[in-house]
C-alpha atoms as a PDB file:
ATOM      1  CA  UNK A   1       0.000   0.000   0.000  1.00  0.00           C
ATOM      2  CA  UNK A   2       1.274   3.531  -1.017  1.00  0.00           C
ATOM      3  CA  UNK A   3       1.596   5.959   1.351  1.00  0.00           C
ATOM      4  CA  UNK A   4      -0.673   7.859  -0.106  1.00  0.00           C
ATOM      5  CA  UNK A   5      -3.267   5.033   0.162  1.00  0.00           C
ATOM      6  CA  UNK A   6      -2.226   4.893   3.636  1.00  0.00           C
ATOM      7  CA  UNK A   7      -3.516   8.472   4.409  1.00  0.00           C
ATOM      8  CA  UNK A   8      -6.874   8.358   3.001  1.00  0.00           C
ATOM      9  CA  UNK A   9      -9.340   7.528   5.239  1.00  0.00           C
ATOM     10  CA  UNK A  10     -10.930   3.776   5.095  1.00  0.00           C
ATOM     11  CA  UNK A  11     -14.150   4.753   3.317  1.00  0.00           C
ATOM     12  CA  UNK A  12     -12.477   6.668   0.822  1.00  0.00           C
ATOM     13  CA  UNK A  13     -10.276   3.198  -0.433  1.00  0.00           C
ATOM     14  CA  UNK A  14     -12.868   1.529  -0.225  1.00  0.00           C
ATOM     15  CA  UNK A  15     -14.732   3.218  -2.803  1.00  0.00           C
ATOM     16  CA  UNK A  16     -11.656   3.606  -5.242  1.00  0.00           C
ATOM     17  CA  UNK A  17     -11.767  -0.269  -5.289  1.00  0.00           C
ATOM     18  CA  UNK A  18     -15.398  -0.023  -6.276  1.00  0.00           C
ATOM     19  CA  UNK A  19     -15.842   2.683  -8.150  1.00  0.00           C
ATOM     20  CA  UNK A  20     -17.940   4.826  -6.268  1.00  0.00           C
ATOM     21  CA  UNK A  21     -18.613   6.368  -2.671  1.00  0.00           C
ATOM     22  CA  UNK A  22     -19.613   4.515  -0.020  1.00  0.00           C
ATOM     23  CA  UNK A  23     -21.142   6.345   3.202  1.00  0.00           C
ATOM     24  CA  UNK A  24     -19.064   4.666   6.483  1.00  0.00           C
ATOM     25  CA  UNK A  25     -22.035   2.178   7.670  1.00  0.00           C
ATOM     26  CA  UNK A  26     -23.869   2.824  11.256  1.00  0.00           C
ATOM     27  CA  UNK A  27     -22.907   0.970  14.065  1.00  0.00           C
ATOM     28  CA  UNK A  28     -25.510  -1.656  14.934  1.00  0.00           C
ATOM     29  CA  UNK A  29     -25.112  -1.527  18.622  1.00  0.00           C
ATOM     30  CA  UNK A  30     -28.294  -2.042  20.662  1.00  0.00           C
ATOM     31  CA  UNK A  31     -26.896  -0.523  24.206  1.00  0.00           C
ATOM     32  CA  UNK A  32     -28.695   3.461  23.854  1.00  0.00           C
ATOM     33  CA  UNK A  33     -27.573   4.461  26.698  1.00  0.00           C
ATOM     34  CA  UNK A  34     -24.334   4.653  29.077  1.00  0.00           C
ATOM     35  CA  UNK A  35     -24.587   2.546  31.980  1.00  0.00           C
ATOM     36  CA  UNK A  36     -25.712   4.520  34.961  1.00  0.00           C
ATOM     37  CA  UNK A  37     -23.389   4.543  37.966  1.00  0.00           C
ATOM     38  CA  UNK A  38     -23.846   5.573  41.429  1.00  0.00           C
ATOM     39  CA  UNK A  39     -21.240   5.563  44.495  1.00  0.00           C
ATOM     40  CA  UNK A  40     -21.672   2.991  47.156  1.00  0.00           C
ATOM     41  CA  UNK A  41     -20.564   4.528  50.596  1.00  0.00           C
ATOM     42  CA  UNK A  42     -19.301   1.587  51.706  1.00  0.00           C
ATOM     43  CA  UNK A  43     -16.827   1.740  54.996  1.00  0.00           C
ATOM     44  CA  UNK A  44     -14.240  -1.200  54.783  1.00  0.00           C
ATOM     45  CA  UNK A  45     -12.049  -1.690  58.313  1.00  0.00           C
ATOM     46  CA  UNK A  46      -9.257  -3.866  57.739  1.00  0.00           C
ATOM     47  CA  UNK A  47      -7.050  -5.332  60.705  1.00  0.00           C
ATOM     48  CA  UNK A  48      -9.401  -2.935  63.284  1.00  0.00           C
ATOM     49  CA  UNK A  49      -8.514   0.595  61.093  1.00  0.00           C
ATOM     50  CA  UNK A  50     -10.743   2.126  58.199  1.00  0.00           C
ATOM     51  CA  UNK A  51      -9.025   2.315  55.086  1.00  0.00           C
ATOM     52  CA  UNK A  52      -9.467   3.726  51.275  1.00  0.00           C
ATOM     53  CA  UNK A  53     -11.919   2.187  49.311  1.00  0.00           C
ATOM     54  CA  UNK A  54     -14.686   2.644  46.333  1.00  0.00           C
ATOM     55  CA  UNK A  55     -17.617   0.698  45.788  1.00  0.00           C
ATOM     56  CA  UNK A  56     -19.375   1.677  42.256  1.00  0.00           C
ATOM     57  CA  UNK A  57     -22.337   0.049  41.644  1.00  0.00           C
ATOM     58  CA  UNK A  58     -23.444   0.655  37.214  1.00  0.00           C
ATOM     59  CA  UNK A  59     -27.027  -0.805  35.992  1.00  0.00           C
ATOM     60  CA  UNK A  60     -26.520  -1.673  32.591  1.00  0.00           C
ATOM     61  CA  UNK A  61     -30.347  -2.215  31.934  1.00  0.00           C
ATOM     62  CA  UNK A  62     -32.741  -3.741  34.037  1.00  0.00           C
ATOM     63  CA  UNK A  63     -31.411  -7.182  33.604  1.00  0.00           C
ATOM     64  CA  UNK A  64     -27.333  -6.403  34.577  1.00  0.00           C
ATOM     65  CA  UNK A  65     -25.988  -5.100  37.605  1.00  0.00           C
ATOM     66  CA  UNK A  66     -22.270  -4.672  37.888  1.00  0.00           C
ATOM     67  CA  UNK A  67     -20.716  -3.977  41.322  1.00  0.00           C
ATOM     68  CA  UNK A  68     -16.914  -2.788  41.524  1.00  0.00           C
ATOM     69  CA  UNK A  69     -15.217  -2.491  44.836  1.00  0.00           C
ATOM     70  CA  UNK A  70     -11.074  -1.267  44.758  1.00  0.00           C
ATOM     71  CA  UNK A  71      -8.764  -0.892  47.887  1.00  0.00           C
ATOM     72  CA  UNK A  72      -6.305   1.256  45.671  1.00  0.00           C
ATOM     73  CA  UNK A  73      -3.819   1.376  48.688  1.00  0.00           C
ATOM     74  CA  UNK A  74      -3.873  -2.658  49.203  1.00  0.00           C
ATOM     75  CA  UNK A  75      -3.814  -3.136  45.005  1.00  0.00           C
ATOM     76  CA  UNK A  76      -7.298  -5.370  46.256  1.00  0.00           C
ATOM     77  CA  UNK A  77     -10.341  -5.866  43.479  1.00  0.00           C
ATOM     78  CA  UNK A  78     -13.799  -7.507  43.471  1.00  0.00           C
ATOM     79  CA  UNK A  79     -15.530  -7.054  40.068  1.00  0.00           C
ATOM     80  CA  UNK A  80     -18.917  -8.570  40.407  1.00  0.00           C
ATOM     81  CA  UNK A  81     -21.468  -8.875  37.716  1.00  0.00           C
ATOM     82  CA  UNK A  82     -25.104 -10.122  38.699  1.00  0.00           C
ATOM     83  CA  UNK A  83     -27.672 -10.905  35.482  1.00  0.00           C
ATOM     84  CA  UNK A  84     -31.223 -12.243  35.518  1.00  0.00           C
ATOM     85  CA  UNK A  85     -34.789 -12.073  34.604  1.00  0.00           C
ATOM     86  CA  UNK A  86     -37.828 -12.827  36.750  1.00  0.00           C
ATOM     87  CA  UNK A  87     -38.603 -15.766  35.072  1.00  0.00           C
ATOM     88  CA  UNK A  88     -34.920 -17.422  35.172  1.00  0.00           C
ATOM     89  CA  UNK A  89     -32.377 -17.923  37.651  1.00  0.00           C
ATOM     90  CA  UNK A  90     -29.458 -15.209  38.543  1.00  0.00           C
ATOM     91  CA  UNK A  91     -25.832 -15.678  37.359  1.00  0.00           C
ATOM     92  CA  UNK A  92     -23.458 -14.132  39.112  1.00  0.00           C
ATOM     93  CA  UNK A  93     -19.838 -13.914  37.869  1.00  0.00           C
ATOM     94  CA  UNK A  94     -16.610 -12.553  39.976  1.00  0.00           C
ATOM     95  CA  UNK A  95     -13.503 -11.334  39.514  1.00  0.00           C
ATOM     96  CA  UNK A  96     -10.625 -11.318  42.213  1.00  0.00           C
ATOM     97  CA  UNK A  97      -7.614  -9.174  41.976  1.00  0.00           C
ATOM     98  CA  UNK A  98      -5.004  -8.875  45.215  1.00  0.00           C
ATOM     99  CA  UNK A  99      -1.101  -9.443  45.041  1.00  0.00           C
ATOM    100  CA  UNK A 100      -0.400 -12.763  44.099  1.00  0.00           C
ATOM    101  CA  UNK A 101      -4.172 -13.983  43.407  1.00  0.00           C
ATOM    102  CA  UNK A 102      -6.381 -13.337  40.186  1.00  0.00           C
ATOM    103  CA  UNK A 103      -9.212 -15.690  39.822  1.00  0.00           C
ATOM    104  CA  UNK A 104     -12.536 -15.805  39.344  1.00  0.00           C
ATOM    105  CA  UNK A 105     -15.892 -17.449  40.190  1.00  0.00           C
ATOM    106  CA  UNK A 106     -19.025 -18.485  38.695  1.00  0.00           C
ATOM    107  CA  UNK A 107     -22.529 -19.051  40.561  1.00  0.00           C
ATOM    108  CA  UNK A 108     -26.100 -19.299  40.106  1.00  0.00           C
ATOM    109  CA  UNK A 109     -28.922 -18.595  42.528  1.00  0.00           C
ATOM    110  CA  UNK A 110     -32.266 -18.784  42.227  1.00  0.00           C
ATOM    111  CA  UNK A 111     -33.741 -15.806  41.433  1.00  0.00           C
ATOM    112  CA  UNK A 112     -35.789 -14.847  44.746  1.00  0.00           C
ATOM    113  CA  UNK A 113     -32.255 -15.781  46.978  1.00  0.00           C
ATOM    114  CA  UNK A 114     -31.001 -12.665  44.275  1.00  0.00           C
ATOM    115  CA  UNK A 115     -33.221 -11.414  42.399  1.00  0.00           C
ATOM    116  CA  UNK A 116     -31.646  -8.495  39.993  1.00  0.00           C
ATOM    117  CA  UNK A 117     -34.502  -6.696  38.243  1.00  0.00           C
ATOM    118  CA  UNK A 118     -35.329  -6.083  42.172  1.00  0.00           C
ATOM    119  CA  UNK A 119     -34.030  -5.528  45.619  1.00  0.00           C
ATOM    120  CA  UNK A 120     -30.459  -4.868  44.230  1.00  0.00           C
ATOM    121  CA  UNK A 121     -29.365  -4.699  47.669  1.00  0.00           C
ATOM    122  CA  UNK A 122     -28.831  -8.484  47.855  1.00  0.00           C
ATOM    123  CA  UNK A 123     -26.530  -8.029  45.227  1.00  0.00           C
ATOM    124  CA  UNK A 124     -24.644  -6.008  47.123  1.00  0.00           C
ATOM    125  CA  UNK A 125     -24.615  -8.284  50.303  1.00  0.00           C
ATOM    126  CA  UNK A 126     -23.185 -11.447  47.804  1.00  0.00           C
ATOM    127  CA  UNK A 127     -20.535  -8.734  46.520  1.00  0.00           C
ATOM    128  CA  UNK A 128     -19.446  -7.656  49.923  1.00  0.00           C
ATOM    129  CA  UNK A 129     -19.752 -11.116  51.257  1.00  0.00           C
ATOM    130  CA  UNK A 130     -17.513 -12.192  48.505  1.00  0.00           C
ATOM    131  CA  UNK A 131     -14.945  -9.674  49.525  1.00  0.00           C
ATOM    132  CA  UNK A 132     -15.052 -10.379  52.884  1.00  0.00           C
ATOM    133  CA  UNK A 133     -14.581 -14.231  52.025  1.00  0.00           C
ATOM    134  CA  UNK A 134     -11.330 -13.250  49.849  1.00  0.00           C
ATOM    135  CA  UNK A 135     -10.067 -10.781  52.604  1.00  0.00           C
ATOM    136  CA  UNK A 136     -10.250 -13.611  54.750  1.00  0.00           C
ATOM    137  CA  UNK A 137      -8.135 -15.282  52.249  1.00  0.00           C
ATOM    138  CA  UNK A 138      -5.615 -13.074  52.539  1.00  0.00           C
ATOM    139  CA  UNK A 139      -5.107 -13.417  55.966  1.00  0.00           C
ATOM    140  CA  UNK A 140      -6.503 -10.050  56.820  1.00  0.00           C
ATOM    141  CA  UNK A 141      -9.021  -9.352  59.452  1.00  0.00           C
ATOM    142  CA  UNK A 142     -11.904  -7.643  57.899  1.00  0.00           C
ATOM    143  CA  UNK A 143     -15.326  -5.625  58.778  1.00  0.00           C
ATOM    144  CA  UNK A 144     -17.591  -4.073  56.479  1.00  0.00           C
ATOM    145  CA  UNK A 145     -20.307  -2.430  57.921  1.00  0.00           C
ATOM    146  CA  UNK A 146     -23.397  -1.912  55.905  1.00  0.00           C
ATOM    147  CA  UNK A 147     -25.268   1.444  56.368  1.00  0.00           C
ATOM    148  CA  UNK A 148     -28.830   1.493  55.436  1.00  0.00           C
ATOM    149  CA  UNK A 149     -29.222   4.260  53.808  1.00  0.00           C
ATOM    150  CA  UNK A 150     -25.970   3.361  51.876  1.00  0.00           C
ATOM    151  CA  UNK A 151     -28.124   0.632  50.476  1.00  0.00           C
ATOM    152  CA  UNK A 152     -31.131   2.898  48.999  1.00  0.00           C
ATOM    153  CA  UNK A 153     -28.884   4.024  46.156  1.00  0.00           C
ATOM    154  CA  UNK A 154     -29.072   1.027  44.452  1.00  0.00           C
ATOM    155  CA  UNK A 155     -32.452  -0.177  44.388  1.00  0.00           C
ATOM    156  CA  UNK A 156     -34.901   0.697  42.130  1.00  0.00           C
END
């Protein structure tokens, strides 16, 4: 390819191959809209002393919930992703990130035990629960207190 080729722009080849213009398709995307995210006030004590955290909870529809919770100072991750319907069960996938362990875990509850298009909040007591678990892991003596009103972000 010439550079000059190489500077026109991809519809613009395109249509010297075929001999007329072509109009760069549309994307066919169905997502409309940018997730919505909200901040999770969630207080995380490790070893008896409270310590940096974010807990970012994005609905991406009424059928996905996505909970993200970083302790930047402790290079710690939970990425959580809940989906489900009314009529089917709720999968829930996670991702753990903490020095010198990445994995991840797969689960499915039934849909009242979790139920996403609803009560959100219990998708936020598996996340946490989930962190606390890997915490524990990790040797490190956890508490995350849960405020109430912390909770009435997320549900719909």
């Amino acid at each position: 390819m010439t550079q000059q080729m190489m500077e026109r722009p991809v519809a613009q080849r395109a249509a010297g191959r075929a001999g007329r213009p072509q109009e760069p398709s549309a994307p066919s995307a169905t997502v409309r809209q940018v997730p919505e995210q909200t901040d999770i006030p969630v207080k995380i004590l490790l070893d008896g002393g409270s310590v940096r955290c974010q807990t970012r909870a994005s609905s991406v529809g009424p059928y996905v919930f996505v909970l993200d919770t970083v302790l930047g100072d402790h290079g710690i991750d939970l990425h959580s992703t809940y989906t489900g319907h009314e009529r089917t069960s709720t999968l829930a996938s996670h991702l753990l990130l903490a020095p010198g362990l990445k994995d991840t875990i797969a689960a499915e509850h039934e849909h009242d035990a979790i139920p996403v298009t609803h009560a959100r909040r219990r998708c936020v007591y598996d996340h946490l629960g989930h962190l606390q678990d890997l915490l524990r892991d990790l040797d490190v003596d956890a508490n995350i207190p849960l405020d109430d009103k912390a909770l009435a972000a997320v549900e719909r």
